[in-house]
N, C-alpha and C. Protein backbone atom coordinates (compact mmCIF):
# COMPACT_ATOMS: atom_id res chain seq x y z
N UNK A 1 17.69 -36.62 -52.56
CA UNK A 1 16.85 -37.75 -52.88
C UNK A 1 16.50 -37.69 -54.35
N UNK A 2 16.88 -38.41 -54.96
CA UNK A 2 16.53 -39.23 -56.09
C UNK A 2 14.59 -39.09 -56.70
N UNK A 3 14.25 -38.21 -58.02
CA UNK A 3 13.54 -38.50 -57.69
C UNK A 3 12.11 -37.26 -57.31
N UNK A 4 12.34 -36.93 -56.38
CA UNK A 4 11.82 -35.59 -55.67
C UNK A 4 12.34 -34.16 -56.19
N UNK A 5 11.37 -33.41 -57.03
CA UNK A 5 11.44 -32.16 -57.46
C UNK A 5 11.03 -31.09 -56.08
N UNK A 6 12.21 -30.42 -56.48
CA UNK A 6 12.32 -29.24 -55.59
C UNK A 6 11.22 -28.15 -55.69
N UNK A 7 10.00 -27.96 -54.53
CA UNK A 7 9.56 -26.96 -54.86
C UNK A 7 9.80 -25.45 -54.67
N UNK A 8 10.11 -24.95 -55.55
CA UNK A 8 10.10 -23.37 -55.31
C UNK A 8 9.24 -22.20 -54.51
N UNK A 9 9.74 -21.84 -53.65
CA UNK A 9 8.58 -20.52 -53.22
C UNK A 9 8.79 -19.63 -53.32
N UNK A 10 8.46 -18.62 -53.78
CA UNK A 10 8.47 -17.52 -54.46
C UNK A 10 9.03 -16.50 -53.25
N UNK A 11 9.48 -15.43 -53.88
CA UNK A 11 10.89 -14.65 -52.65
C UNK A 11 10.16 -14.10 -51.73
N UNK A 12 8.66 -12.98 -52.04
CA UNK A 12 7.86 -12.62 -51.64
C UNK A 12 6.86 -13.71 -49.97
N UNK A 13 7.04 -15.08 -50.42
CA UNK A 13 6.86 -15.54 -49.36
C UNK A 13 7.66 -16.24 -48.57
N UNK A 14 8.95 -16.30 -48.69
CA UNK A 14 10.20 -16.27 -47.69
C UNK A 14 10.12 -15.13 -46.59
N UNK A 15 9.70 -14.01 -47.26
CA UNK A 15 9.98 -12.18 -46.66
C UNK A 15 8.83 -13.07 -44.98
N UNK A 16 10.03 -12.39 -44.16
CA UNK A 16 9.34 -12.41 -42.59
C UNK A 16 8.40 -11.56 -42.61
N UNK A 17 8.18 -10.47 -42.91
CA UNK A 17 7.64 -9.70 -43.16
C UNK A 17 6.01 -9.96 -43.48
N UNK A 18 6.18 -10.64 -44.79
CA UNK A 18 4.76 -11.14 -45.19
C UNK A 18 4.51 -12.28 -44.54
N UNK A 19 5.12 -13.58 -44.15
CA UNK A 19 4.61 -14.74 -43.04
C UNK A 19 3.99 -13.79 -41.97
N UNK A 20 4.51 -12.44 -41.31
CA UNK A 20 4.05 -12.42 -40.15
C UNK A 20 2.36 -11.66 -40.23
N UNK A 21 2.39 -11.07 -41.23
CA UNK A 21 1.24 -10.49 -41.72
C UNK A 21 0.60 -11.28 -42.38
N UNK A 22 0.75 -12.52 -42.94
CA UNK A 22 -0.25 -14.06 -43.10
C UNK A 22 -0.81 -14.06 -41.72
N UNK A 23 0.17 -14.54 -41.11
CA UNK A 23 -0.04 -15.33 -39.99
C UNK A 23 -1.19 -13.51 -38.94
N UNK A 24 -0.86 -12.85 -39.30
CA UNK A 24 -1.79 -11.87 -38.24
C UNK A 24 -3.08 -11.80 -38.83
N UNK A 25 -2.96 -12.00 -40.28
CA UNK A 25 -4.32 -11.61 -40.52
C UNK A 25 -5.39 -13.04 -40.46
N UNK A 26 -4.76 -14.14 -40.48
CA UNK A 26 -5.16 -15.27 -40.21
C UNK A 26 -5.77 -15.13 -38.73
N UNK A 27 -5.10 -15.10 -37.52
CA UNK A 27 -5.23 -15.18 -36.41
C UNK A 27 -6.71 -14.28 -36.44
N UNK A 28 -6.51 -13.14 -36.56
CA UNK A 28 -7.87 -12.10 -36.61
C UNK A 28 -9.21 -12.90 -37.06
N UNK A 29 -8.66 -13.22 -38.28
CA UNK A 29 -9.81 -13.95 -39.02
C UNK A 29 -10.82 -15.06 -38.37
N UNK A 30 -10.10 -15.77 -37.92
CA UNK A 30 -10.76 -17.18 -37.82
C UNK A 30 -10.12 -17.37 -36.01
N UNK A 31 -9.21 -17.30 -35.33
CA UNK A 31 -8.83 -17.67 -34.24
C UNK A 31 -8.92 -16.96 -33.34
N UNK A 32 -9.45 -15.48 -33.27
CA UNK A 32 -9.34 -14.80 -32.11
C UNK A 32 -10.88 -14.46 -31.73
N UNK A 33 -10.74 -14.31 -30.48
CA UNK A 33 -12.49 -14.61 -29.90
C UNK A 33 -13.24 -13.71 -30.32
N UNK A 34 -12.61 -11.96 -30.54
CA UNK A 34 -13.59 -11.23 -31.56
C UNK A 34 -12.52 -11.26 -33.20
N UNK A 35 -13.22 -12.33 -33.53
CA UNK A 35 -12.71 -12.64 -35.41
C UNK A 35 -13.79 -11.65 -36.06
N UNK A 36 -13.23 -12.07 -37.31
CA UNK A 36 -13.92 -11.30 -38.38
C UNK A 36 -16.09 -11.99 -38.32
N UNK A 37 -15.83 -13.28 -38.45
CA UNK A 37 -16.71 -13.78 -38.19
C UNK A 37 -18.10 -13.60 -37.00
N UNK A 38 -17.50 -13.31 -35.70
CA UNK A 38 -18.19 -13.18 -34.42
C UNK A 38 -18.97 -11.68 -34.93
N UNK A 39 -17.55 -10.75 -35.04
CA UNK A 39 -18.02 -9.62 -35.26
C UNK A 39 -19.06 -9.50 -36.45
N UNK A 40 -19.62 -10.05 -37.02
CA UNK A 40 -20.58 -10.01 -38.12
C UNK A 40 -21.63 -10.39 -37.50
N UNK A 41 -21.63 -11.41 -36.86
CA UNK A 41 -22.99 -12.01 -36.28
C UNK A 41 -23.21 -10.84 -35.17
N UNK A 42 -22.80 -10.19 -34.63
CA UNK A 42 -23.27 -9.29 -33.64
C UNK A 42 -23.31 -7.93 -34.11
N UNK A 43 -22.88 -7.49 -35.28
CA UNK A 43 -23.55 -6.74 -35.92
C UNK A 43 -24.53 -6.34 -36.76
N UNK A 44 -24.78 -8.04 -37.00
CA UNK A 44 -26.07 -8.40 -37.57
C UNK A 44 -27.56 -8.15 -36.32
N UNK A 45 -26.87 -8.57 -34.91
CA UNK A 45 -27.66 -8.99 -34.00
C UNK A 45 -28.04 -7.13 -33.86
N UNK A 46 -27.07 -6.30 -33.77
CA UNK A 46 -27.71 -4.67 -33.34
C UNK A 46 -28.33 -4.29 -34.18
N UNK A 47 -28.06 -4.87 -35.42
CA UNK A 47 -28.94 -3.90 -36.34
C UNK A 47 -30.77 -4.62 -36.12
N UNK A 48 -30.94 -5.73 -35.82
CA UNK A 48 -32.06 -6.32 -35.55
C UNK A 48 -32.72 -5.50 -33.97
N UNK A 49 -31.55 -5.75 -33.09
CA UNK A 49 -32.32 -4.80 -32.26
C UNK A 49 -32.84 -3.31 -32.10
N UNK A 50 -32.03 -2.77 -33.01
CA UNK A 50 -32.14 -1.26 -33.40
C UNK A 50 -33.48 -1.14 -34.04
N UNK A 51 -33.62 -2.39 -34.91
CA UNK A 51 -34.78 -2.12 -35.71
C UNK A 51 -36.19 -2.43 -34.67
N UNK A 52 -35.94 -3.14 -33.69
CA UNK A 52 -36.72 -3.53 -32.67
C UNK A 52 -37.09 -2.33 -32.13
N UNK A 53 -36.15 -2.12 -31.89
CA UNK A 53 -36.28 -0.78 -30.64
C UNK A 53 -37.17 0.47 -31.76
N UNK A 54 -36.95 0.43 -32.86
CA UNK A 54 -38.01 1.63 -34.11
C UNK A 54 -38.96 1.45 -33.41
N UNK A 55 -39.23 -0.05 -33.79
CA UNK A 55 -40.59 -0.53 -34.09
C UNK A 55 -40.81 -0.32 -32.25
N UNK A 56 -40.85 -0.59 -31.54
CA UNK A 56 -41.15 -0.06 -30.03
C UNK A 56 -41.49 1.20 -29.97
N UNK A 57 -40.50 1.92 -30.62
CA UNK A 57 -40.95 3.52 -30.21
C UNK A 57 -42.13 4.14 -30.65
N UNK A 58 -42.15 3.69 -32.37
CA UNK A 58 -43.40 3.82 -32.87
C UNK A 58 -44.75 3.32 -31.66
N UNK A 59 -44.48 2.14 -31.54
CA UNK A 59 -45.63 1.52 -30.39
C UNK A 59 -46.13 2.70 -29.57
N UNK A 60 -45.20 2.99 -28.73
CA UNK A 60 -45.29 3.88 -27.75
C UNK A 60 -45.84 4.91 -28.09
N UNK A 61 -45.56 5.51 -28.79
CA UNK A 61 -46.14 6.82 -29.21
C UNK A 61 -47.47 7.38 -29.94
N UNK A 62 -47.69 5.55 -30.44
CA UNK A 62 -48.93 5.50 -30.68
C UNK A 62 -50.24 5.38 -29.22
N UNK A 63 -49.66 4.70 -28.80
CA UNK A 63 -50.50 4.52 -27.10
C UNK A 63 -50.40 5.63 -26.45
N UNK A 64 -49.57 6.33 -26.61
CA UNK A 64 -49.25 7.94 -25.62
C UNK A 64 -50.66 8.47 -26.43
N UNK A 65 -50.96 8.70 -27.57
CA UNK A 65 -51.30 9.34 -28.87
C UNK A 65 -53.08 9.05 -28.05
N UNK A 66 -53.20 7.67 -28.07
CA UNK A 66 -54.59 7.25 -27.90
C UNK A 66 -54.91 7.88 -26.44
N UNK A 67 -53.92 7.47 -25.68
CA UNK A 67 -53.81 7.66 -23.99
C UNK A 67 -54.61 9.12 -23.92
N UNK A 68 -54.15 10.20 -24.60
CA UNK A 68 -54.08 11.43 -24.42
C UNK A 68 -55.80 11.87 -24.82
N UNK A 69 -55.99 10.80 -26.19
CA UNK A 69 -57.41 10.86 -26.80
C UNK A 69 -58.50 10.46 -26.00
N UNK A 70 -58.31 9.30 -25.00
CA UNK A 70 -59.39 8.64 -24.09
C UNK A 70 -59.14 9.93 -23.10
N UNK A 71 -58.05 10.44 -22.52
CA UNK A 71 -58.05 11.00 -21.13
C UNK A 71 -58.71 12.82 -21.71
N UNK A 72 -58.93 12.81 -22.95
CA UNK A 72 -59.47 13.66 -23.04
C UNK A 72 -60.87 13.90 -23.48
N UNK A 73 -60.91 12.75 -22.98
CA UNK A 73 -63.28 12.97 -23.72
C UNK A 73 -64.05 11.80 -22.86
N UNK A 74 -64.70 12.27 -21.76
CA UNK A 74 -65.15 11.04 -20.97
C UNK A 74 -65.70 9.97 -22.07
N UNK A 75 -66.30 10.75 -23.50
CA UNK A 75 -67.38 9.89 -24.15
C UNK A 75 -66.24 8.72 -24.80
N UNK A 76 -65.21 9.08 -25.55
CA UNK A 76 -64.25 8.60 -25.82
C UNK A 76 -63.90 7.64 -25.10
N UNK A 77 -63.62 7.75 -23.70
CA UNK A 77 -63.12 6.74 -22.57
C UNK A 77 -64.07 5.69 -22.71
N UNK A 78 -65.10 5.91 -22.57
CA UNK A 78 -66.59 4.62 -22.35
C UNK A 78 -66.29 4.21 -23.43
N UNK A 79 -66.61 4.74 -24.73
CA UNK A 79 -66.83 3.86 -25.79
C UNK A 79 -65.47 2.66 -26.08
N UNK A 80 -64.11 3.47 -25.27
CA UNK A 80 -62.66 2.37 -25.40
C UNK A 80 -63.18 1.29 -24.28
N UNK A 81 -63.45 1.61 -22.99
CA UNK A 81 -64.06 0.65 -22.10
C UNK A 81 -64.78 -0.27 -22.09
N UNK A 82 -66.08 0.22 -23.29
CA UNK A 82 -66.95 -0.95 -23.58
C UNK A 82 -66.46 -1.91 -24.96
N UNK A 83 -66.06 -1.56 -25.36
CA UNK A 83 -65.40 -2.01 -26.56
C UNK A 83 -64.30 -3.21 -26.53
N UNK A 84 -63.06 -2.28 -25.92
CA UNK A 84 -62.07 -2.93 -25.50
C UNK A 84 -62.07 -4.16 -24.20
N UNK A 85 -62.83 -3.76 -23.06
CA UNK A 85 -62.79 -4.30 -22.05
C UNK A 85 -64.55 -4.65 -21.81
N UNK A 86 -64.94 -4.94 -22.61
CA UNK A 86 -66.77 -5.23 -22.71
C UNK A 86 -67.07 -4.85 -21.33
N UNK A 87 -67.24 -3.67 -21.32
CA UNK A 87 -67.71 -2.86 -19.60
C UNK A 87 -69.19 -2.19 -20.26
N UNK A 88 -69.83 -2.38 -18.94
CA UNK A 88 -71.77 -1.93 -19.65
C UNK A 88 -72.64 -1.19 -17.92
N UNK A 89 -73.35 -0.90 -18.35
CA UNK A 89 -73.93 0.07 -18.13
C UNK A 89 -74.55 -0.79 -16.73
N UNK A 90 -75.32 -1.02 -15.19
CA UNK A 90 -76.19 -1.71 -14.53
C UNK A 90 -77.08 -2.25 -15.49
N UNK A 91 -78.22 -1.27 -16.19
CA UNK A 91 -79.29 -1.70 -16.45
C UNK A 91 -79.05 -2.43 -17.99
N UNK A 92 -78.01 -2.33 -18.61
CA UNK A 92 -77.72 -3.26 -19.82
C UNK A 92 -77.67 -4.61 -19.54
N UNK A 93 -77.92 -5.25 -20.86
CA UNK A 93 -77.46 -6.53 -21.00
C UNK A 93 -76.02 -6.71 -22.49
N UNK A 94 -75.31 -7.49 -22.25
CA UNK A 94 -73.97 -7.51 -23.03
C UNK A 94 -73.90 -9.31 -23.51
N UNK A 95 -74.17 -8.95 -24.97
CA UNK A 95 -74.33 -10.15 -26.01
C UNK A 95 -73.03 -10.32 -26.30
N UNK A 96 -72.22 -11.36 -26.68
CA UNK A 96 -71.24 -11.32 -27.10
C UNK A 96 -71.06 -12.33 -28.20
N UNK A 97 -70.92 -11.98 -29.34
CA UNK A 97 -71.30 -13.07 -30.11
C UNK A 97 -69.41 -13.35 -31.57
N UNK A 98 -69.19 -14.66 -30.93
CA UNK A 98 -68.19 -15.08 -31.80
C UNK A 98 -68.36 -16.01 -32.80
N UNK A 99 -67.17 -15.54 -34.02
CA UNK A 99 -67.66 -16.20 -35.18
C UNK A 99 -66.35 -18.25 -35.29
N UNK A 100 -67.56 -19.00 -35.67
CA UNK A 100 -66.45 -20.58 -35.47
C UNK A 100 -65.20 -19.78 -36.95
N UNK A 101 -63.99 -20.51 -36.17
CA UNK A 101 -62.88 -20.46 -37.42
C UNK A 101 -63.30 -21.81 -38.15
C-alpha cells in the first residue's frame, strides 16, 4: 500500500521469549484474582489488624493489672464500686451532679 510507512519493532520484541514474559507479568499484575494490586490492599488490611490486635493486648493487660489491684484491697474494691458503678452505703445519700455541654 501506497503511502503507509512500515513500522519497525525492535528484535528484542519479536523474541517469544520476551512476549511470553510481557504477557506473564501482565496477567499477574492486573488479571489474576491474587494481582499485584489485591495483594497490597490485604497487606495493608494485616498490618491494620496487627496493629489492632497491639492495641488490644495492651488493653488487656491493663485490666488484668487493675483486676489484680481491686481483688487485692477490699478498700480499693469500694472506692472502684462507688466511683465507677455509683454503689453507696444504706445509710448514704448519692448526689450526682452533671455539667450542661
Amino acid at each position: 500500500m501506497p503511502g503507509l510507512k512500515s513500522i519497525k519493532v525492535p528484535a528484542y520484541m519479536r523474541n517469544k521469549y520476551f512476549v511470553s514474559a510481557a504477557a506473564f507479568l501482565i496477567w499477574l499484575a492486573f488479571i489474576d484474582s491474587k494481582n499485584f494490586i489485591s495483594q497490597y490492599e490485604l497487606q495493608s488490611e494485616v498490618n491494620k489488624l496487627e496493629a489492632q490486635k497491639s492495641f488490644f493486648q495492651d488493653e488487656i493487660s491493663k485490666t488484668r493489672k487493675e483486676q489484680q489491684e481491686l481483688l487485692s484491697s477490699p478498700e480499693k474494691l469500694e472506692k472502684f464500686a462507688r466511683e465507677k458503678y455509683l454503689m453507696k452505703k444504706d445509710d448514704e445519700d448519692l448526689f450526682i451532679i452533671t455539667e450542661k455541654e
